[in-house]
Protein backbone atom coordinates (compact mmCIF):
# COMPACT_ATOMS: atom_id res chain seq x y z
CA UNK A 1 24.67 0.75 17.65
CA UNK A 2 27.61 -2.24 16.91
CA UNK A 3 29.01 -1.77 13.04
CA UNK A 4 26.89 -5.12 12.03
CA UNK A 5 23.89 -5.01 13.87
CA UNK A 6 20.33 -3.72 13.32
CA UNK A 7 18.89 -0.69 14.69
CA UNK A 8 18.74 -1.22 18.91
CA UNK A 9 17.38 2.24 20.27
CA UNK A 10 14.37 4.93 18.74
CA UNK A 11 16.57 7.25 16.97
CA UNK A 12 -20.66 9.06 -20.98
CA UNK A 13 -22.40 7.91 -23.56
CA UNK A 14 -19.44 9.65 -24.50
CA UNK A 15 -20.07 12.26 -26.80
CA UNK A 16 -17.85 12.77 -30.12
CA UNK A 17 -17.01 16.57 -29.00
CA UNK A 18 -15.73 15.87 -25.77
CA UNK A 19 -12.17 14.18 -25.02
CA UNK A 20 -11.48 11.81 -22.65
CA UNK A 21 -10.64 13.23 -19.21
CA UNK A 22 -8.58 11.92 -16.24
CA UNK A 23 -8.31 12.52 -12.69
CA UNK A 24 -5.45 11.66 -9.73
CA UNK A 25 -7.21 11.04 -6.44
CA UNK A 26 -9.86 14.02 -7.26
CA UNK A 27 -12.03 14.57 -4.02
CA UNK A 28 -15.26 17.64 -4.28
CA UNK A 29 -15.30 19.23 -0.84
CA UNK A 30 -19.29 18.12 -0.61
CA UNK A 31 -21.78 19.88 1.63
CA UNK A 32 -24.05 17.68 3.84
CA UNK A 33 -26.95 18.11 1.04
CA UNK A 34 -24.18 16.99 -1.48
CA UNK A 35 -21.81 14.16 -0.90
CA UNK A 36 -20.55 11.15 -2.49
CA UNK A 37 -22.22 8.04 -4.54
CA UNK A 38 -21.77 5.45 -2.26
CA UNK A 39 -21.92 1.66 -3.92
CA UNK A 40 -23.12 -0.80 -0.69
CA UNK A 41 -23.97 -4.25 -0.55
CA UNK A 42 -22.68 -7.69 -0.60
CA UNK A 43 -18.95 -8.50 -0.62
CA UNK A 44 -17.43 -9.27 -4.29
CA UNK A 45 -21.04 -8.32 -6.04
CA UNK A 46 -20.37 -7.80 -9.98
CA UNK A 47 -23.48 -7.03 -10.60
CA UNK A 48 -26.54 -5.70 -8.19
CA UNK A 49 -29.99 -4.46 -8.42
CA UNK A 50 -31.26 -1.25 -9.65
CA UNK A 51 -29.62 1.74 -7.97
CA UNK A 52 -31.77 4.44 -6.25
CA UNK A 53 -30.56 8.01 -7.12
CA UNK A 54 -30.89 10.56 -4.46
CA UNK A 55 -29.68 13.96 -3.49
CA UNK A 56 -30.45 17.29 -4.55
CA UNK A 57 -29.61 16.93 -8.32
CA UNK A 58 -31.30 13.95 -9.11
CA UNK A 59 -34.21 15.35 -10.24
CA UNK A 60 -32.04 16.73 -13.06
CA UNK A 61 -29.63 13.65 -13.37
CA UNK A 62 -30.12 10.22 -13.71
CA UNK A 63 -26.94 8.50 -12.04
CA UNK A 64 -26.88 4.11 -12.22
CA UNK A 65 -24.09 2.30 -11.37
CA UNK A 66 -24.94 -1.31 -12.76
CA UNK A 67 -21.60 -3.72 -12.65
CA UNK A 68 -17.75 -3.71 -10.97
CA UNK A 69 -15.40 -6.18 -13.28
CA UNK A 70 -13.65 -7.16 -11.72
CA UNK A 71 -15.21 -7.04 -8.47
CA UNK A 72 -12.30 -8.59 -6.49
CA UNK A 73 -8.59 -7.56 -6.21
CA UNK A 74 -5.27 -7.71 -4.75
CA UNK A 75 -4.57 -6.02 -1.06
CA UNK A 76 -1.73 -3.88 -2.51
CA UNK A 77 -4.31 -1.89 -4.90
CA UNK A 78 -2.99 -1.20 -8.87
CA UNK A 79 -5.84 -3.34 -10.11
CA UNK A 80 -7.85 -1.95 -12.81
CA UNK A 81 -11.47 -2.02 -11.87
CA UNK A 82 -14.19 -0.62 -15.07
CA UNK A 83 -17.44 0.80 -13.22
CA UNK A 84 -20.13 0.88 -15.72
CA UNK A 85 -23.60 2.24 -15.89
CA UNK A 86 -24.84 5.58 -16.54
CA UNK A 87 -24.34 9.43 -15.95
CA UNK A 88 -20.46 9.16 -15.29
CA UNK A 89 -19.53 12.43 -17.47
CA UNK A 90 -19.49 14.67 -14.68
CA UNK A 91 -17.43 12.87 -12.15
CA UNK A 92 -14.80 14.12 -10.28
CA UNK A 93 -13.91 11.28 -8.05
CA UNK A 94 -13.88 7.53 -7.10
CA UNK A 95 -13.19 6.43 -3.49
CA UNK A 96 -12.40 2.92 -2.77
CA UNK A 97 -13.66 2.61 1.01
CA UNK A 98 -12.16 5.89 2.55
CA UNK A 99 -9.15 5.36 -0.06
CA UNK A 100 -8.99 7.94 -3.27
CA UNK A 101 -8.83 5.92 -7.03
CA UNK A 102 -6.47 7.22 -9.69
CA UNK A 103 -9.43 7.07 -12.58
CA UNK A 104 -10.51 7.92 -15.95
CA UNK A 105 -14.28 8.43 -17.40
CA UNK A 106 -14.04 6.69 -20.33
CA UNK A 107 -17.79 7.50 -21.45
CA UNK A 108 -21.16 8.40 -20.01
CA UNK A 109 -20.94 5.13 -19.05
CA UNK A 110 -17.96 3.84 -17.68
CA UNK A 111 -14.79 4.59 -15.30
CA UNK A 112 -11.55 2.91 -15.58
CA UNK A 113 -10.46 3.31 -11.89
CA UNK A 114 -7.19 2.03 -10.46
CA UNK A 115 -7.45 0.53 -6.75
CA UNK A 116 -5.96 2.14 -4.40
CA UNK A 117 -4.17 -0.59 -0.76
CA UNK A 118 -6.57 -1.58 0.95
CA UNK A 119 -6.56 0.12 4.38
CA UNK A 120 -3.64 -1.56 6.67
CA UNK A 121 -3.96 -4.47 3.88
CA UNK A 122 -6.84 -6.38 6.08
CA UNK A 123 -8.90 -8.47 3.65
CA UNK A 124 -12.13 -7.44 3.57
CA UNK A 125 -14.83 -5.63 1.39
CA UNK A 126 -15.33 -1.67 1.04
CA UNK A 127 -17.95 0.49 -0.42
CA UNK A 128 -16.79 2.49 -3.81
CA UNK A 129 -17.97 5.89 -4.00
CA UNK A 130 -18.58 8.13 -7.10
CA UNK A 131 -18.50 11.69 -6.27
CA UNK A 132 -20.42 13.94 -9.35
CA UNK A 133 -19.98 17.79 -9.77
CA UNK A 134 -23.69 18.20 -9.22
CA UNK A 135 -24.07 16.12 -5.73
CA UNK A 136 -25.99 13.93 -7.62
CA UNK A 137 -26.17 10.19 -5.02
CA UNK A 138 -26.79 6.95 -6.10
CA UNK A 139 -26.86 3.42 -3.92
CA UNK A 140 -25.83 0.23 -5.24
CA UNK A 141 -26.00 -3.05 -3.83
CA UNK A 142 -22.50 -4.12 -4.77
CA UNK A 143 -18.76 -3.72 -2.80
CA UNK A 144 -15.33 -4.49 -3.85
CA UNK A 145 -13.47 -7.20 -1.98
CA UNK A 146 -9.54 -7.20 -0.83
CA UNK A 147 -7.87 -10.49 -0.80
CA UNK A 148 -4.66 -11.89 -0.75
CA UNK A 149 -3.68 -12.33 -4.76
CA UNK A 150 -0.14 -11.94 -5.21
CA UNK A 151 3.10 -12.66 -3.13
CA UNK A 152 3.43 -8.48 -2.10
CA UNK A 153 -0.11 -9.38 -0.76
CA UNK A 154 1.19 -12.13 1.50
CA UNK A 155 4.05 -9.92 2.76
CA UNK A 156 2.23 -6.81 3.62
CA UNK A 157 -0.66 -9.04 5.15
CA UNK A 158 1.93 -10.82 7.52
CA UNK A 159 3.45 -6.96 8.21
CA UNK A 160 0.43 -5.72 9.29
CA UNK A 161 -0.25 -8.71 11.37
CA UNK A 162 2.59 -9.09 13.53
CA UNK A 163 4.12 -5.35 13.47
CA UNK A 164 3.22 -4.86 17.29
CA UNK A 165 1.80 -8.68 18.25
CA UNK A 166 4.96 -10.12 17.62
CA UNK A 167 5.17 -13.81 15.84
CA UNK A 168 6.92 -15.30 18.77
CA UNK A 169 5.79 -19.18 18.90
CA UNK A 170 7.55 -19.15 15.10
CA UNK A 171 10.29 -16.99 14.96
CA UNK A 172 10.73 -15.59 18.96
CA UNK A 173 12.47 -11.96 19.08
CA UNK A 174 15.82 -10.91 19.00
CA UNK A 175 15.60 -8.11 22.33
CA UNK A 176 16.22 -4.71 21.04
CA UNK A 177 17.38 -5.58 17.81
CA UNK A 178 14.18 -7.57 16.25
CA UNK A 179 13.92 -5.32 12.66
CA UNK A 180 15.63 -7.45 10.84
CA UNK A 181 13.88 -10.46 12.03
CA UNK A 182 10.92 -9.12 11.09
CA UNK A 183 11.76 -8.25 7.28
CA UNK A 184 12.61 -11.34 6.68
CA UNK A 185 9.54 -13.09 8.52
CA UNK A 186 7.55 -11.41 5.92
CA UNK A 187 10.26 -11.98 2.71
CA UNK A 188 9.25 -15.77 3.57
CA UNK A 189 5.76 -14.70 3.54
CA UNK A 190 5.83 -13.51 0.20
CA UNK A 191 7.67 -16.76 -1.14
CA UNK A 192 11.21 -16.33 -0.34
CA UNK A 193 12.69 -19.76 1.22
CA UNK A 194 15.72 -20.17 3.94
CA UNK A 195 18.96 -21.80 2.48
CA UNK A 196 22.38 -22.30 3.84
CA UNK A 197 23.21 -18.37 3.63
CA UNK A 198 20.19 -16.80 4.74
CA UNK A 199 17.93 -18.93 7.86
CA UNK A 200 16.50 -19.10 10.96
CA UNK A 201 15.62 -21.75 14.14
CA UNK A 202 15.57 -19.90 16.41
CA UNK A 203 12.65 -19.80 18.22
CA UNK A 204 13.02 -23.62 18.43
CA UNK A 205 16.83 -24.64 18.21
CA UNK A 206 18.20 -21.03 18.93
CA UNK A 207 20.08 -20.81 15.30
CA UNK A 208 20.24 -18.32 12.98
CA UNK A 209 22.53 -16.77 10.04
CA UNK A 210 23.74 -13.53 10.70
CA UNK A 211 22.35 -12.65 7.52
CA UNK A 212 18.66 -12.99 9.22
CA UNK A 213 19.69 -10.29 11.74
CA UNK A 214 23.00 -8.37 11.19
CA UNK A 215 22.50 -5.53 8.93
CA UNK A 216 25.73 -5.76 6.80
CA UNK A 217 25.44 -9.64 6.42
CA UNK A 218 21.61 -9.09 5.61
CA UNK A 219 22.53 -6.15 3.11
CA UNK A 220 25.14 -8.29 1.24
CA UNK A 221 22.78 -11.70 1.11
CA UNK A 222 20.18 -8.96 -0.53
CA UNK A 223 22.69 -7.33 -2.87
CA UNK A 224 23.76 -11.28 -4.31
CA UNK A 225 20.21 -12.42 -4.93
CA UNK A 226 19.21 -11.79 -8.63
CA UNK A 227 15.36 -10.61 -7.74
CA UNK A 228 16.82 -7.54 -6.22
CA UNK A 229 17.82 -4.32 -7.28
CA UNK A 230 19.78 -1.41 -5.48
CA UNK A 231 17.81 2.19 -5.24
CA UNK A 232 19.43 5.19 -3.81
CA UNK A 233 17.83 8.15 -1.89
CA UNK A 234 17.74 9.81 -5.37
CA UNK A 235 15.71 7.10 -6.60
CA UNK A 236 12.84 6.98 -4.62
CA UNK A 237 10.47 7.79 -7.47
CA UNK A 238 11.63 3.98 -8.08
CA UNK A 239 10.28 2.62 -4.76
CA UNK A 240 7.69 0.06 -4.44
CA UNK A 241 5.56 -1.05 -1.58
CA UNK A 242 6.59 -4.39 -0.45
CA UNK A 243 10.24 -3.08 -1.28
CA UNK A 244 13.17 -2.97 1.66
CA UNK A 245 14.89 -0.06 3.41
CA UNK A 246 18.73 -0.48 4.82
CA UNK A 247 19.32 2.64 7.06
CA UNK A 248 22.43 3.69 8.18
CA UNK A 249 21.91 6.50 11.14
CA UNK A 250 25.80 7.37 11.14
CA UNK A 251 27.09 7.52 7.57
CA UNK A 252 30.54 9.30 8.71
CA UNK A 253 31.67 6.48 11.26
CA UNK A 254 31.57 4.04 8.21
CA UNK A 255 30.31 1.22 9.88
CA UNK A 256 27.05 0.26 7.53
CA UNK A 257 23.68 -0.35 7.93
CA UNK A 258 21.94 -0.03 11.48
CA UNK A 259 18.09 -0.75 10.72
CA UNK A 260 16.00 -2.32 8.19
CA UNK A 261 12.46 -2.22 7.73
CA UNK A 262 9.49 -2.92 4.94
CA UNK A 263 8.32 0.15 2.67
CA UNK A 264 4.25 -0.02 3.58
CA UNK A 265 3.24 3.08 1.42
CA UNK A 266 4.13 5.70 -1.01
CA UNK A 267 2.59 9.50 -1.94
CA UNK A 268 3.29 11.16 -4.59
CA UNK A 269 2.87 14.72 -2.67
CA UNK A 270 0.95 17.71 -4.94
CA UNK A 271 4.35 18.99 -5.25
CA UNK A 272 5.77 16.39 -6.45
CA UNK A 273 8.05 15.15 -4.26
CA UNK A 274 7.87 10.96 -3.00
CA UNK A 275 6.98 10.14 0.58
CA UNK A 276 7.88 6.94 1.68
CA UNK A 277 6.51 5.17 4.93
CA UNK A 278 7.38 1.47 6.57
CA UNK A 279 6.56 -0.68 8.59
CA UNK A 280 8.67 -2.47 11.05
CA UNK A 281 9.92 -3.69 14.36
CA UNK A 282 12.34 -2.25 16.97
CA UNK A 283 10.90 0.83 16.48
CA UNK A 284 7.38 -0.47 16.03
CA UNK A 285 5.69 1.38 13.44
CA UNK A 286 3.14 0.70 10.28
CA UNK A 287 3.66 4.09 9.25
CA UNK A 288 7.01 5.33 10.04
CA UNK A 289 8.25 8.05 7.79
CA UNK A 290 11.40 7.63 6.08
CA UNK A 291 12.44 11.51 6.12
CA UNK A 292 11.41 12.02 9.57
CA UNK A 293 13.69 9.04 11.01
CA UNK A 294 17.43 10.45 8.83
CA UNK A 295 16.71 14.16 9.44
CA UNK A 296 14.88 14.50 12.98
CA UNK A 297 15.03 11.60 14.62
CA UNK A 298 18.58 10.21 13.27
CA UNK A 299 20.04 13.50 11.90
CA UNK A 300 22.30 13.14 9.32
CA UNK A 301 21.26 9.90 8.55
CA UNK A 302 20.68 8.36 5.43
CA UNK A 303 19.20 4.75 3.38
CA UNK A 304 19.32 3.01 0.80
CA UNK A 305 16.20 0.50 -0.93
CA UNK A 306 16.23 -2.99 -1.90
CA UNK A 307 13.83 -2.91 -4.77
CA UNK A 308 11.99 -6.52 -5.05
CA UNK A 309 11.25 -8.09 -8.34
């Protein structure tokens, strides 16, 4: 790969006695008699109809889920969504869809949660599941809805869209060398706009800056904009979804950044380490793994982030 250019080849009621208690994505391995409370209905329901509780501690608990507030929220998850109704002190986890929920039991009767992405960021509504020590199973007619709220929405959306069904009537593709294109189909996406340094025509009029598709020129147009911020390697713990990778797979030939592509999800692993994912073209992934690509694919490689206000 050419100095400039962008990557071209794979390389409870609560009770006075009892404190608060959190969880972090808390799943119960559940036998088949004893699985999780599964909330089903109609898409964006706050409120539903009485819930049915099942399961072979329900003669023993009474389990209700009555209300989601809010009941919608944004693709990219980190909404704060209270679940209230009744017999919440023994829970040990929420599931959004097939997605774990950071969440708190506030009382006997209601969870803070915090949304997880929605899956691939489609739009769409997904069953939320209480899991209770006891197997205890309860059906509500009621599901949370993903839509498109905020500009990281947009951008992830438009990822996810065109990461292997390329937007070619709008932007065509630059042959073996499209990642940068890409990134910054979806920057417009979530409300960037083109000016004199930083543009594209070329699927119409063939023009383009080099700072649309040369990795340098697009690394500089990134650094001078004031809604960005530089994160290093060591700074991952820093790294957003929605937020830009600049790889460069030969850092001892000094010739700058060879691929770019869009951070689409990050894990705090049970050891605390961060693992980072993205989503891009050239290498057409939704789920490439930044470790993977600078140590076996690229070894020796290494990246830097643009961070995205």
């Amino acid at each position: 790969m050419h100095a400039p250019t962008l990557e071209s080849h794979p390389r409870r009621a609560r009770s006075p006695r009892r404190p608060r208690r959190s969880w972090r994505t808390a799943l119960v391995a559940a036998s088949a008699a004893a699985t999780a409370v599964v909330l089903v209905g109609c898409a964006g329901a706050g409120e539903g109809g009485p819930d049915v509780s099942v399961g072979p501690a329900a003669a023993d608990t009474l389990v209700e889920v009555e209300s989601l507030s809010p009941a919608v929220g944004p693709l990219a998850g980190g909404a704060t969504v209270v679940i209230t109704g009744s017999g919440f002190d023994e829970a040990e986890g929420v599931v959004f869809g097939t997605q774990p929920a950071v969440f708190e039991v506030v009382s006997d009767t209601e969870i803070e949660a915090t949304t997880p992405a929605a899956v691939d960021f489609v739009v769409g509504s997904v069953p939320v599941s209480v899991t209770l020590a006891n197997g205890a199973t309860t059906t509500s007619a009621m599901t949370y809805g993903y839509e498109i709220q905020t500009g990281v929405d947009a951008q992830m959306n438009y990822a996810f869209t065109y990461w292997q069904d390329y937007n070619l009537d709008e932007w065509g593709v630059f042959s073996d060398n499209d990642c940068g294109n890409f990134v910054n189909q979806a920057m417009l996406a979530r409300g960037w706009t083109q000016d004199d340094e930083w543009y594209s025509d070329y699927a119409t009029t063939g023009d383009y800056s080099y700072s649309w598709i040369r990795g340098n020129e697009m690394d500089d147009y990134y650094a001078s904009r004031s809604d960005t911020t530089l994160l290093t390697l060591d700074q991952r713990d820093q790294v957003k979804v929605g937020d830009v990778a600049m790889f460069d797979w030969d850092p001892q030939d000094d010739n700058g950044v060879d691929h770019t592509m869009i951070v689409s999800k990050v894990t705090i692993e049970p050891d605390g380490t961060v693992s980072i994912k993205l989503v891009g073209h050239t290498v057409d992934a939704q789920y490439r793994d930044l470790d993977n690509a600078i140590t076996v694919e690229n070894p020796g490689g290494t990246a830097h982030f643009w961070s995205i206000a």
